[in-house]
PDB file of N, CA and C in Angstrom:
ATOM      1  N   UNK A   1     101.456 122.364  86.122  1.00  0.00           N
ATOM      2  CA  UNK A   1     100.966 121.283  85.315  1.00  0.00           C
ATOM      3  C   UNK A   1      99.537 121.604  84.903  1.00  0.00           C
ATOM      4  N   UNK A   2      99.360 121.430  83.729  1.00  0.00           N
ATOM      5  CA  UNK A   2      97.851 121.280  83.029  1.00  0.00           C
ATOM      6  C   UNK A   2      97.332 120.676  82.864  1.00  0.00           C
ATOM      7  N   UNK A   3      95.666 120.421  82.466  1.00  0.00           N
ATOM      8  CA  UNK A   3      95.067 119.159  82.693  1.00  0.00           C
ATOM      9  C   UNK A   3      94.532 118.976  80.987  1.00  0.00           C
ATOM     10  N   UNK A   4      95.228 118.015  80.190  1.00  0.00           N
ATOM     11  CA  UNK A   4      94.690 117.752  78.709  1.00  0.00           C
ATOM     12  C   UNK A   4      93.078 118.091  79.244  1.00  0.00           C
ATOM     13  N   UNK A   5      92.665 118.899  78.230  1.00  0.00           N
ATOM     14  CA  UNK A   5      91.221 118.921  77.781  1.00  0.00           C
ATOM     15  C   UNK A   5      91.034 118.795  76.579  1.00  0.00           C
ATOM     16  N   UNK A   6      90.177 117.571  76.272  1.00  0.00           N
ATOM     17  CA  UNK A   6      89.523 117.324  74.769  1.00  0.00           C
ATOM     18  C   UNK A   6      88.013 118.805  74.690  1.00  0.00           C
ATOM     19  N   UNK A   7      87.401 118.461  75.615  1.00  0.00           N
ATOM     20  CA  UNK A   7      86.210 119.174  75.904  1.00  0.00           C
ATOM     21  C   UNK A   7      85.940 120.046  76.944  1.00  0.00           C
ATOM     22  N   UNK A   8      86.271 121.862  77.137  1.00  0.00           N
ATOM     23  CA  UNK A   8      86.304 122.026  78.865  1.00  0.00           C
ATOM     24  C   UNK A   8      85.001 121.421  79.184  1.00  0.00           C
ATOM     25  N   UNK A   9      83.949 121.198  78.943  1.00  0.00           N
ATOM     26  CA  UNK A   9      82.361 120.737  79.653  1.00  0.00           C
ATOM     27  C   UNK A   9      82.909 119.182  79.893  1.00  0.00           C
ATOM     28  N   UNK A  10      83.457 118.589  79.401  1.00  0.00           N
ATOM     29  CA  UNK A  10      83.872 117.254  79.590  1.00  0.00           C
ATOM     30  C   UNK A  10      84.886 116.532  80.367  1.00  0.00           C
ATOM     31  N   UNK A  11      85.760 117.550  80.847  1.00  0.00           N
ATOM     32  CA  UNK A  11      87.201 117.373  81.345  1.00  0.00           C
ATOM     33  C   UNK A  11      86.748 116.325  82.491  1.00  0.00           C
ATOM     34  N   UNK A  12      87.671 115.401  82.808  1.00  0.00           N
ATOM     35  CA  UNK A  12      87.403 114.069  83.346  1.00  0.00           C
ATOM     36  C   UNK A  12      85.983 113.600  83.676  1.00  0.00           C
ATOM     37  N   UNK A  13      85.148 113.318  82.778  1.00  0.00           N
ATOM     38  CA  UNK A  13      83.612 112.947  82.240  1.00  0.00           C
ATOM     39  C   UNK A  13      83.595 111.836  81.161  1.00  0.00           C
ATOM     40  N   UNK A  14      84.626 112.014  79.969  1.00  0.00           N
ATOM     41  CA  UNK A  14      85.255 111.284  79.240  1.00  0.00           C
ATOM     42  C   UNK A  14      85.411 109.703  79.656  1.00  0.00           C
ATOM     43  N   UNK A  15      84.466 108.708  79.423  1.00  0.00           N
ATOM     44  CA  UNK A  15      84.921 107.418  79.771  1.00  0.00           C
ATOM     45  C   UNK A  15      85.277 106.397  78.573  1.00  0.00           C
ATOM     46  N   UNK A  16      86.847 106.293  79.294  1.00  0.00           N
ATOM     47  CA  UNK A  16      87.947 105.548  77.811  1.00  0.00           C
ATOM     48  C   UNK A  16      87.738 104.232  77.742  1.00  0.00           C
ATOM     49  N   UNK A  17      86.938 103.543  79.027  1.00  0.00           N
ATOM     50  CA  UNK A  17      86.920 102.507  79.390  1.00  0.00           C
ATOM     51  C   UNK A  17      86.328 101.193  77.924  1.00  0.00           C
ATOM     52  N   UNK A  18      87.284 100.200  77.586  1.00  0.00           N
ATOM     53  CA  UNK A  18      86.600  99.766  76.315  1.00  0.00           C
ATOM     54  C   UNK A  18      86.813  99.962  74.767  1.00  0.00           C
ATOM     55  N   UNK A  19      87.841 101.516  74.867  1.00  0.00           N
ATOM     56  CA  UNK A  19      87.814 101.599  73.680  1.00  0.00           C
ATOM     57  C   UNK A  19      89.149 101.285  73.574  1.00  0.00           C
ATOM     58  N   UNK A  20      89.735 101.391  71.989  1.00  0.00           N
ATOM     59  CA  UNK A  20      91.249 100.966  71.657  1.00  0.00           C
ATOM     60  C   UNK A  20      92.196 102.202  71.528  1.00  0.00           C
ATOM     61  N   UNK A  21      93.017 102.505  72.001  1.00  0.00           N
ATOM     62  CA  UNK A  21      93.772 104.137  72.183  1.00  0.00           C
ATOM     63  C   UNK A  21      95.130 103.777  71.684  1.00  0.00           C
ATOM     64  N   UNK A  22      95.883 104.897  70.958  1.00  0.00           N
ATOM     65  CA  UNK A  22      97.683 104.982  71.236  1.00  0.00           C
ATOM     66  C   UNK A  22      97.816 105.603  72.233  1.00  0.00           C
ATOM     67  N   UNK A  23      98.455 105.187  73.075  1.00  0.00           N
ATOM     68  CA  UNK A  23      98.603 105.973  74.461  1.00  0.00           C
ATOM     69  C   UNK A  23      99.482 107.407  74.202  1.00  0.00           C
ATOM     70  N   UNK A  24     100.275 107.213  73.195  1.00  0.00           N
ATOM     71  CA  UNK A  24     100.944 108.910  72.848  1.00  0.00           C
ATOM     72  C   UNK A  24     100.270 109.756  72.732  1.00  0.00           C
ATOM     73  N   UNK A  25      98.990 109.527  71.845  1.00  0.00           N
ATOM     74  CA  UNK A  25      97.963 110.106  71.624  1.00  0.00           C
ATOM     75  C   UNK A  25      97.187 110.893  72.167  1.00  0.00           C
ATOM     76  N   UNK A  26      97.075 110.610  73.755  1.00  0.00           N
ATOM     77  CA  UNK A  26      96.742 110.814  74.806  1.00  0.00           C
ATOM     78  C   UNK A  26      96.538 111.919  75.365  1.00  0.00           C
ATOM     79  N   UNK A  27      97.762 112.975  75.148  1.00  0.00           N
ATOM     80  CA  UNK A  27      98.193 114.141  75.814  1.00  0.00           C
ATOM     81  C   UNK A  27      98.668 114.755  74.879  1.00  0.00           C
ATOM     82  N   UNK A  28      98.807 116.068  74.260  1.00  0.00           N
ATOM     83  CA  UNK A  28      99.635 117.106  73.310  1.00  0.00           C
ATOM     84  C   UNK A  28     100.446 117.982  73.933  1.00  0.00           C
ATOM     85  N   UNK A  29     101.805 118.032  73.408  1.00  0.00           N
ATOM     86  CA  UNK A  29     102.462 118.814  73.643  1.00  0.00           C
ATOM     87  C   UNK A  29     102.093 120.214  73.807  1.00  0.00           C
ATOM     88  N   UNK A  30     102.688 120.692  74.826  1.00  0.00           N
ATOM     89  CA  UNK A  30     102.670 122.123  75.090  1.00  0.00           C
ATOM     90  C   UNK A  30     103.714 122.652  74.930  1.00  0.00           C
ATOM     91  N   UNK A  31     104.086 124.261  74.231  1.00  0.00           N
ATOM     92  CA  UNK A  31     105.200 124.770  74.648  1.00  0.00           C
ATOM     93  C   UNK A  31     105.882 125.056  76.235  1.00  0.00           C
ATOM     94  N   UNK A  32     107.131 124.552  76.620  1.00  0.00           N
ATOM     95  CA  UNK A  32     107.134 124.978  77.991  1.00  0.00           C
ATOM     96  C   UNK A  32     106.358 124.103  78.962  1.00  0.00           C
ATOM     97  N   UNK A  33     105.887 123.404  78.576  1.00  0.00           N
ATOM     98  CA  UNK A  33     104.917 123.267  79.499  1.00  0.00           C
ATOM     99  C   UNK A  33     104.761 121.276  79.818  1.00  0.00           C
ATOM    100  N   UNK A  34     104.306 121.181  81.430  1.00  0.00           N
ATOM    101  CA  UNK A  34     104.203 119.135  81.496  1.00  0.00           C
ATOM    102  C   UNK A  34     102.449 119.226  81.433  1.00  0.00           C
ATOM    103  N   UNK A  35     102.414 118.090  80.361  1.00  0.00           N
ATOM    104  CA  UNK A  35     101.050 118.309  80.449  1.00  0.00           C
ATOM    105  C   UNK A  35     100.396 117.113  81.152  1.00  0.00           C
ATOM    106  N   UNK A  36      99.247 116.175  81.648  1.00  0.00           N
ATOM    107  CA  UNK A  36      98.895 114.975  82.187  1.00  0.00           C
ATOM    108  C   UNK A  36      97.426 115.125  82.129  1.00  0.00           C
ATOM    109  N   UNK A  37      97.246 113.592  82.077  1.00  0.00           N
ATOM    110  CA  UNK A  37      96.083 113.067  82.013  1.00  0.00           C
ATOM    111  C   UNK A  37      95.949 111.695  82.263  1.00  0.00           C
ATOM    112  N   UNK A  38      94.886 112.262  83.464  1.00  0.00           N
ATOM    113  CA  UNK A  38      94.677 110.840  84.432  1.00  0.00           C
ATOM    114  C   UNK A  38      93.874 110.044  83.755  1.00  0.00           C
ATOM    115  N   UNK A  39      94.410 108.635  83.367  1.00  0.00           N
ATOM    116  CA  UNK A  39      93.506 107.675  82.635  1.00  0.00           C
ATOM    117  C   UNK A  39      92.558 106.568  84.003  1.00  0.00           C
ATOM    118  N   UNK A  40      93.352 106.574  84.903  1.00  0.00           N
ATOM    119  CA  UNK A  40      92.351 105.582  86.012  1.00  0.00           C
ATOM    120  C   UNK A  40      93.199 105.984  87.525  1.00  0.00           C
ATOM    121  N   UNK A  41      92.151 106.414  88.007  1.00  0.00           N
ATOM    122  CA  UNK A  41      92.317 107.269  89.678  1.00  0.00           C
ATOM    123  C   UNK A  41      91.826 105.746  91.113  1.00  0.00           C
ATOM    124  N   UNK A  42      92.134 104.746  91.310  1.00  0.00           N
ATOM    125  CA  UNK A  42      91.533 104.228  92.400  1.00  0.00           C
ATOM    126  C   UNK A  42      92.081 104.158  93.459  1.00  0.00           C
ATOM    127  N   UNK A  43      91.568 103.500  94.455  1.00  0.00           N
ATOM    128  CA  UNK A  43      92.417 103.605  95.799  1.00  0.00           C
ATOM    129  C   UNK A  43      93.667 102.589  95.866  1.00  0.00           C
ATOM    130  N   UNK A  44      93.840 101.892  94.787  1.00  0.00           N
ATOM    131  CA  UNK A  44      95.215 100.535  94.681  1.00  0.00           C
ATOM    132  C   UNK A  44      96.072 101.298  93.478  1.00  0.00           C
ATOM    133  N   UNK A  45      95.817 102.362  92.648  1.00  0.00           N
ATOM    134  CA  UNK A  45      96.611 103.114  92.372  1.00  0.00           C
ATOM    135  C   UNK A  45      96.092 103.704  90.967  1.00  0.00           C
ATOM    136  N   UNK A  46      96.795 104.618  90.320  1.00  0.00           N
ATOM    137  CA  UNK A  46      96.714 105.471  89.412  1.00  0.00           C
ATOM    138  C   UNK A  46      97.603 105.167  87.602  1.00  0.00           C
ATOM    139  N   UNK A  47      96.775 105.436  86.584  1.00  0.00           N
ATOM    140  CA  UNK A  47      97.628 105.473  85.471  1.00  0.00           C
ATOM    141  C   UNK A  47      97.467 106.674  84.977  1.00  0.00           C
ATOM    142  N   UNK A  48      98.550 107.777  84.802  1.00  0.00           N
ATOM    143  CA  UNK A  48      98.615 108.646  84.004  1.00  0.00           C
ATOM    144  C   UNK A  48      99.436 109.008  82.731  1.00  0.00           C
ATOM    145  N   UNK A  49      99.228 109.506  81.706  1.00  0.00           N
ATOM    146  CA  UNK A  49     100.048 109.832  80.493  1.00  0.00           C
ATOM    147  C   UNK A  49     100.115 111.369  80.774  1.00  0.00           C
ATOM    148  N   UNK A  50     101.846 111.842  80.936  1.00  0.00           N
ATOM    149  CA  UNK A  50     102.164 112.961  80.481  1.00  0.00           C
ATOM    150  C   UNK A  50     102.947 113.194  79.255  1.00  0.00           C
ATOM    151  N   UNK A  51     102.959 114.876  78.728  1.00  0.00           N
ATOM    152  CA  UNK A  51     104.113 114.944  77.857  1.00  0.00           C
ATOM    153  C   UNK A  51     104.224 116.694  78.462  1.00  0.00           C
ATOM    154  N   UNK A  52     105.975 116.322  78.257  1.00  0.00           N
ATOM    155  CA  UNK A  52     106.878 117.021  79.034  1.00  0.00           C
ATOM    156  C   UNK A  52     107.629 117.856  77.537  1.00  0.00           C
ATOM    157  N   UNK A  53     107.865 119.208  77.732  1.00  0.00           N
ATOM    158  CA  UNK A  53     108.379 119.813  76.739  1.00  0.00           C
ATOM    159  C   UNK A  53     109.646 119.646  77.051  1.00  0.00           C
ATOM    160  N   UNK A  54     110.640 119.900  75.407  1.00  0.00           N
ATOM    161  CA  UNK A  54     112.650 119.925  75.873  1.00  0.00           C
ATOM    162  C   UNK A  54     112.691 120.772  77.407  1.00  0.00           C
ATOM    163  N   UNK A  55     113.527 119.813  77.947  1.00  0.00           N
ATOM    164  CA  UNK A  55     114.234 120.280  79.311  1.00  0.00           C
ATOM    165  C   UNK A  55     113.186 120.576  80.399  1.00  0.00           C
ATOM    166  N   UNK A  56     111.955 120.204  79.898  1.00  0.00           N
ATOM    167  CA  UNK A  56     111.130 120.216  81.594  1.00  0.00           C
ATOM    168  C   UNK A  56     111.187 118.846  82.018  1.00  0.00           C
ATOM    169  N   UNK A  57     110.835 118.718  83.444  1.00  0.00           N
ATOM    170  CA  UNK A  57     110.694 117.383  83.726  1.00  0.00           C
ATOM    171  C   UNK A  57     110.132 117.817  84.989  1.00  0.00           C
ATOM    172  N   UNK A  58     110.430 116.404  86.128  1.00  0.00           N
ATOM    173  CA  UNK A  58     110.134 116.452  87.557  1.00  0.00           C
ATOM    174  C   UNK A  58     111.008 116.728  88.671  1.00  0.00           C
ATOM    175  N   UNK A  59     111.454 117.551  89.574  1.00  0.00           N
ATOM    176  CA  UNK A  59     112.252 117.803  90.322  1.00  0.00           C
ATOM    177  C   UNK A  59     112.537 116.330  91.365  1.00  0.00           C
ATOM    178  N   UNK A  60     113.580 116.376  92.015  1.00  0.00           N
ATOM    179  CA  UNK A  60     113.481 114.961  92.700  1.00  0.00           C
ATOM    180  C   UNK A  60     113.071 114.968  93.905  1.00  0.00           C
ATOM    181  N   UNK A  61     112.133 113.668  94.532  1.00  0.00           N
ATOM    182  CA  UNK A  61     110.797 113.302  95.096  1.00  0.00           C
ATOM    183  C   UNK A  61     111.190 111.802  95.404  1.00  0.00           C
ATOM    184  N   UNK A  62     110.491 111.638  96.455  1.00  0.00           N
ATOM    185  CA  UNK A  62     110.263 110.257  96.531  1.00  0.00           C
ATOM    186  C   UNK A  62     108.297 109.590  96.496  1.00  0.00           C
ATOM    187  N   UNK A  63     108.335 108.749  96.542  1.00  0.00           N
ATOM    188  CA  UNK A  63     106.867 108.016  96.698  1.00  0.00           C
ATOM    189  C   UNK A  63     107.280 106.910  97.401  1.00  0.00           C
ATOM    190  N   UNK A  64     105.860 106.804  98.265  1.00  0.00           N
ATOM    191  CA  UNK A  64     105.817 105.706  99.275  1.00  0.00           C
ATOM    192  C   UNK A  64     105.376 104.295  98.205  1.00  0.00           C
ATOM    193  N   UNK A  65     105.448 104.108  96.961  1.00  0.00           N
ATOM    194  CA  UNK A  65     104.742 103.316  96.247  1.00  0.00           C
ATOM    195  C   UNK A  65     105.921 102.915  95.177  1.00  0.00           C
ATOM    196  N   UNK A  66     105.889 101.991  94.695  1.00  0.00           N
ATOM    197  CA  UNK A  66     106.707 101.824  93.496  1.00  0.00           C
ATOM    198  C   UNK A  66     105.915 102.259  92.447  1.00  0.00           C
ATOM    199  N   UNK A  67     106.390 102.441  91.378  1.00  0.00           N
ATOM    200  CA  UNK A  67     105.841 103.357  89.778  1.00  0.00           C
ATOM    201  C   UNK A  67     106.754 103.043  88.688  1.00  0.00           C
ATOM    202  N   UNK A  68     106.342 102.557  88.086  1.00  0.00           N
ATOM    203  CA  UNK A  68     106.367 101.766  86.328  1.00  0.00           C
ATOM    204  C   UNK A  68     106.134 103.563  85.437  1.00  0.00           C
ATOM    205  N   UNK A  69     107.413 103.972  84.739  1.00  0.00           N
ATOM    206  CA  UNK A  69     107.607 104.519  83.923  1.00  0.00           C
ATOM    207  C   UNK A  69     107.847 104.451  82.416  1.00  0.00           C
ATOM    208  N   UNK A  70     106.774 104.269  81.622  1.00  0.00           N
ATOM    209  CA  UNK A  70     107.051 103.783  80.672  1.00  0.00           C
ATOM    210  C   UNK A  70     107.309 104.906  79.165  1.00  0.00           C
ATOM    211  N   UNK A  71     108.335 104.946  78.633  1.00  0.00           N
ATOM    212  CA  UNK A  71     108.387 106.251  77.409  1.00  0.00           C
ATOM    213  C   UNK A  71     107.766 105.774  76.531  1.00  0.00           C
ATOM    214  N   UNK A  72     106.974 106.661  76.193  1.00  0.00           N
ATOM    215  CA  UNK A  72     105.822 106.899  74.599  1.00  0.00           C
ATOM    216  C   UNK A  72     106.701 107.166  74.011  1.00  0.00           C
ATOM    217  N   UNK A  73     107.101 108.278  73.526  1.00  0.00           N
ATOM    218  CA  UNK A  73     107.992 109.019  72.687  1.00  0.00           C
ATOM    219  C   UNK A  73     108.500 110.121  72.845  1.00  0.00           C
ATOM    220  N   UNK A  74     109.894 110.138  72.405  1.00  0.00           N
ATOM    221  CA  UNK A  74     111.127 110.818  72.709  1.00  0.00           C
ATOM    222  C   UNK A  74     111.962 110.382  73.518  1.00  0.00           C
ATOM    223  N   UNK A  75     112.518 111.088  74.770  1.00  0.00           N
ATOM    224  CA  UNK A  75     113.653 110.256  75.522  1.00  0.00           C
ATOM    225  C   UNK A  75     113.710 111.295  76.732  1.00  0.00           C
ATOM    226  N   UNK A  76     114.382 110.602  77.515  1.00  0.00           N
ATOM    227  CA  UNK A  76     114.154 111.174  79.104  1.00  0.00           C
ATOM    228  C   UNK A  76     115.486 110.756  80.141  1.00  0.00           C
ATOM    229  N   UNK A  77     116.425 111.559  80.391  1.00  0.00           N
ATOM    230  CA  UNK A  77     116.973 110.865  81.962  1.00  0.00           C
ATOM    231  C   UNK A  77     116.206 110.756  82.779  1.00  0.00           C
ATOM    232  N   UNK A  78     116.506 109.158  83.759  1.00  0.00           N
ATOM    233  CA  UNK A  78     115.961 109.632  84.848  1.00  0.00           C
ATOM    234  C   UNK A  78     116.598 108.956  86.132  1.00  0.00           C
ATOM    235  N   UNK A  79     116.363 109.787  86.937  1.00  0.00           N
ATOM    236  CA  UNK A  79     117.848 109.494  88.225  1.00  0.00           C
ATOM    237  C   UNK A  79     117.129 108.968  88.839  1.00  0.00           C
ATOM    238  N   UNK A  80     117.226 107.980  89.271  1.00  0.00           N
ATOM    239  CA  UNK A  80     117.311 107.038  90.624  1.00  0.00           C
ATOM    240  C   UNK A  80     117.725 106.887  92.071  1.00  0.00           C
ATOM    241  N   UNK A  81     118.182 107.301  92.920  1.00  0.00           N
ATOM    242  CA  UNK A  81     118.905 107.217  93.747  1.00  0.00           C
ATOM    243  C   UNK A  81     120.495 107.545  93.193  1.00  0.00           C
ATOM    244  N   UNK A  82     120.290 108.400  92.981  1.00  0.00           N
ATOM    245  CA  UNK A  82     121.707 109.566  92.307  1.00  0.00           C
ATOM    246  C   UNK A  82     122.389 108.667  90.872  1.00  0.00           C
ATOM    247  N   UNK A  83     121.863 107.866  90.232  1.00  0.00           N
ATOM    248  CA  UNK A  83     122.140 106.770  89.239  1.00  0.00           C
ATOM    249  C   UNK A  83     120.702 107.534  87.823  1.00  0.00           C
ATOM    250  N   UNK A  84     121.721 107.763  86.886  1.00  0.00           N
ATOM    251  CA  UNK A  84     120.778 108.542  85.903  1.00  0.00           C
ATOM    252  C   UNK A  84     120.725 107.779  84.350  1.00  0.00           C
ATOM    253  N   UNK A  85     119.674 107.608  84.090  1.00  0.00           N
ATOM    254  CA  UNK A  85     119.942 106.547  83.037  1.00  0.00           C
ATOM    255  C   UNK A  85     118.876 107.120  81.914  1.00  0.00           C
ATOM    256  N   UNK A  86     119.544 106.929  80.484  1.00  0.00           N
ATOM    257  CA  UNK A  86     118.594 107.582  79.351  1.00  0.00           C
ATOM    258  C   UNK A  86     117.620 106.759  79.002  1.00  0.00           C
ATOM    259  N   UNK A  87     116.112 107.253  79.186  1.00  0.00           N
ATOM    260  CA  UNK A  87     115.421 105.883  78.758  1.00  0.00           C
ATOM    261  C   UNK A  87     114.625 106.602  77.619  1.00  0.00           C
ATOM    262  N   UNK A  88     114.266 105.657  76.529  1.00  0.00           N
ATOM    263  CA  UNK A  88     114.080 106.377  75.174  1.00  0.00           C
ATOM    264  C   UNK A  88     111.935 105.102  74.846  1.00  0.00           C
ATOM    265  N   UNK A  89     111.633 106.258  73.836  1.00  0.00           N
ATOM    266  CA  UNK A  89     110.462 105.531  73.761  1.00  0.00           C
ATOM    267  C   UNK A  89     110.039 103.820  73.261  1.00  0.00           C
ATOM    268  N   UNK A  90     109.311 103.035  74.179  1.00  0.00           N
ATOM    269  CA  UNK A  90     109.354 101.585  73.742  1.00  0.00           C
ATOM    270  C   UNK A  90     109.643 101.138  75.030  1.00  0.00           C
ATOM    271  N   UNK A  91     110.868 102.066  76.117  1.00  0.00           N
ATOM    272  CA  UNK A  91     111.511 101.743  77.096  1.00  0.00           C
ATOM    273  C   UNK A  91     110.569 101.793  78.393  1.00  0.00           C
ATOM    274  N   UNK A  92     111.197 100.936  79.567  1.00  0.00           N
ATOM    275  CA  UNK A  92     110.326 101.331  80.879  1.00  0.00           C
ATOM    276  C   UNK A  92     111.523 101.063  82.098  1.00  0.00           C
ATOM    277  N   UNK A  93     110.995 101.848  83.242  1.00  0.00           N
ATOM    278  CA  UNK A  93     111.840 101.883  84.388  1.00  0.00           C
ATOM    279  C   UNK A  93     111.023 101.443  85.610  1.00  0.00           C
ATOM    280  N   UNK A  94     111.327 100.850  86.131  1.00  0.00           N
ATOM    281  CA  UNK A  94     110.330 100.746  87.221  1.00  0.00           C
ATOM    282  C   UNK A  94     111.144 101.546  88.528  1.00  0.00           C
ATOM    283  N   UNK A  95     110.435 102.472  89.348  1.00  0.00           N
ATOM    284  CA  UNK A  95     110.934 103.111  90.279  1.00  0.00           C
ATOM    285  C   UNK A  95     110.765 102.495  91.499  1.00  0.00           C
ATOM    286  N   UNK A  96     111.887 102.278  92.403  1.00  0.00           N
ATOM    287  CA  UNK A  96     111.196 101.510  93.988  1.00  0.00           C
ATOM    288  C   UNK A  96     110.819 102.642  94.789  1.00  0.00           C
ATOM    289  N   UNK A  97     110.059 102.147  95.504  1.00  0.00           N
ATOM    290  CA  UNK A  97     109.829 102.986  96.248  1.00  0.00           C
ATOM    291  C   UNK A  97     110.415 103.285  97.352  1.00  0.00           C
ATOM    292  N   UNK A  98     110.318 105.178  98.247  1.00  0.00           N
ATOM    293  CA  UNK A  98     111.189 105.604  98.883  1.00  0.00           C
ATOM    294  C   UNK A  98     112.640 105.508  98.316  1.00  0.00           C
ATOM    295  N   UNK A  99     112.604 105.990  97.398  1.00  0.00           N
ATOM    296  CA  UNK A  99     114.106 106.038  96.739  1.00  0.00           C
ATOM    297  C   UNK A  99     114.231 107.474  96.320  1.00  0.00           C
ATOM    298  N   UNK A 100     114.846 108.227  96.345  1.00  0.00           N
ATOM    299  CA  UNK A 100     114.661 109.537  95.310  1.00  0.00           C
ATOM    300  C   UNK A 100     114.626 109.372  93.792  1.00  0.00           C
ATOM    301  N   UNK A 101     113.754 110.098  93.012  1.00  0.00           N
ATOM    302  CA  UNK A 101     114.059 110.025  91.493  1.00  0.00           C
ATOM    303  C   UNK A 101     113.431 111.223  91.271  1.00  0.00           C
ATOM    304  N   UNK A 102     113.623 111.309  89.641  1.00  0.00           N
ATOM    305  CA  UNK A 102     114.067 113.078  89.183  1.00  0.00           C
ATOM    306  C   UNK A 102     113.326 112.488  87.158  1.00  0.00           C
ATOM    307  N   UNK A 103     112.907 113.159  86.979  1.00  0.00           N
ATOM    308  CA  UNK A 103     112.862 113.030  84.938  1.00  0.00           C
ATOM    309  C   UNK A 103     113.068 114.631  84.724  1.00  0.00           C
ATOM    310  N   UNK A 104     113.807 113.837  83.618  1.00  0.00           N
ATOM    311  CA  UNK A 104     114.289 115.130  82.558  1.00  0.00           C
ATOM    312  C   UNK A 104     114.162 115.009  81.149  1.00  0.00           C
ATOM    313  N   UNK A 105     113.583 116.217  80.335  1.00  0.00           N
ATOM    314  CA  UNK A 105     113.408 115.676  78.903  1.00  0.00           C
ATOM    315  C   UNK A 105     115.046 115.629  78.394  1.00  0.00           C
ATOM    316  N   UNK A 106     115.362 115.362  77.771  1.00  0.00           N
ATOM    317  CA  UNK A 106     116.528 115.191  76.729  1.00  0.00           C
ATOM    318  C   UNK A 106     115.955 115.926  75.011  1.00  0.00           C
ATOM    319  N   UNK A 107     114.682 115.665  75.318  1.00  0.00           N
ATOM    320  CA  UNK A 107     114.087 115.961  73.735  1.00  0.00           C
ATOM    321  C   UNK A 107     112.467 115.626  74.612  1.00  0.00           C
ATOM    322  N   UNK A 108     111.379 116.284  73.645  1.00  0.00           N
ATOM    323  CA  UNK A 108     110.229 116.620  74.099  1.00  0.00           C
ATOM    324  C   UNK A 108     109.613 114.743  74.178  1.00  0.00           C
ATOM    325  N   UNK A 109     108.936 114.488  75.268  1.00  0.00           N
ATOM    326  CA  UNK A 109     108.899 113.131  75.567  1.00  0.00           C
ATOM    327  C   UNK A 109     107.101 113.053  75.892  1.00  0.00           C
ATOM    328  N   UNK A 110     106.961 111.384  75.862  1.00  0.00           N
ATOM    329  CA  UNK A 110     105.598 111.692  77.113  1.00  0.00           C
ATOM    330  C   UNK A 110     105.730 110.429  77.472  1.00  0.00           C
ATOM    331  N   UNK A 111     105.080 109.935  78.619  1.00  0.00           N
ATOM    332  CA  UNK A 111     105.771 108.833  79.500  1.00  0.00           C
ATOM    333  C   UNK A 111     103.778 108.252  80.277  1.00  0.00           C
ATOM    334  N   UNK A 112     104.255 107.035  79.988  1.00  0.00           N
ATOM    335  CA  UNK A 112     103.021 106.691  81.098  1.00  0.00           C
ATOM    336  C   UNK A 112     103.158 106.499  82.398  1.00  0.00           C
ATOM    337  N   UNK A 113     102.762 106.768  83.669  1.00  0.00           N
ATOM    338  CA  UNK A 113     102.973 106.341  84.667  1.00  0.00           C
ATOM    339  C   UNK A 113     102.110 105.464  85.423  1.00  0.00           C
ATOM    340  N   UNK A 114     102.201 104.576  85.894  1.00  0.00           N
ATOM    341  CA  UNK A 114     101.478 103.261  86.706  1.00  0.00           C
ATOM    342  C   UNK A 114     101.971 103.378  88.143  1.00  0.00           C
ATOM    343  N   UNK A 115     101.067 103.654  88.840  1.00  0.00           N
ATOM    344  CA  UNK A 115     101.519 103.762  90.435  1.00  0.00           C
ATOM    345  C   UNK A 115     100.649 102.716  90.828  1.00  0.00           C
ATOM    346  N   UNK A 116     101.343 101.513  91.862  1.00  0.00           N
ATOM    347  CA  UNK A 116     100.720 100.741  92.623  1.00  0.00           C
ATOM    348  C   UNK A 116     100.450 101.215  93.730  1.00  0.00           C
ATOM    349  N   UNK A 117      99.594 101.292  94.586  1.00  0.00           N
ATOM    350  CA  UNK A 117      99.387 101.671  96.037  1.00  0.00           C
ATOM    351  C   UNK A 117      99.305 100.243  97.176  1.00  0.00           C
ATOM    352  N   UNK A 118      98.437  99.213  96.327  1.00  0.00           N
ATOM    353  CA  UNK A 118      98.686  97.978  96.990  1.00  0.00           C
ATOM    354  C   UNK A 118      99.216  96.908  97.339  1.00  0.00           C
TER     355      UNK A 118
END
């Protein structure tokens, strides 16, 4: 995984805080490649925007946390506890936690993720 850089001297220095964004916008496709960018890191939890090229995704994992998956654009399976469902951009999944889950592109995607910790 790579880390979007607008600026290498700037790479997480950048404060988004305030301004108005498309969240697709966020991250650029790579060939081959998942790209991410952490929009807010705290100790009650994390929002990141990735984009995932055709047929990459995440191998399956669990988290001690539930996580709100939401598609920007394109489309994505994503398995659940062996239950795989196409979710397309506009769409969101919420993952429970300690469950196994898995993403897969279907077509080149990017997805926000919201992890609660608290």
């Amino acid at each position: 995984m790579t880390k979007e850089m607008l600026n290498p001297d700037e790479v997480g220095k950048e404060d988004l805080r305030g301004r108005v964004m498309v969240s697709k916008d966020l991250v650029s496709y790579q060939d081959g490649a998942v790209v991410s960018r952490t929009l807010v890191n705290k100790p009650v939890g994390t929002v990141t925007v990735f984009s995932f090229d055709e047929g990459q995704g995440l191998s399956e994992h669990t988290a001690p946390y539930d996580a709100i998956v939401e598609i920007l654009d394109g489309e994505a399976d994503i398995t659940i506890s062996g239950r795989t469902q196409r979710v397309k951009a506009g769409e969101m999944v919420i993952m429970p936690a300690n469950h196994p889950h898995a993403l897969h592109g279907v077509t080149r995607f990017k997805m926000m993720l919201t992890m609660i910790r608290a």
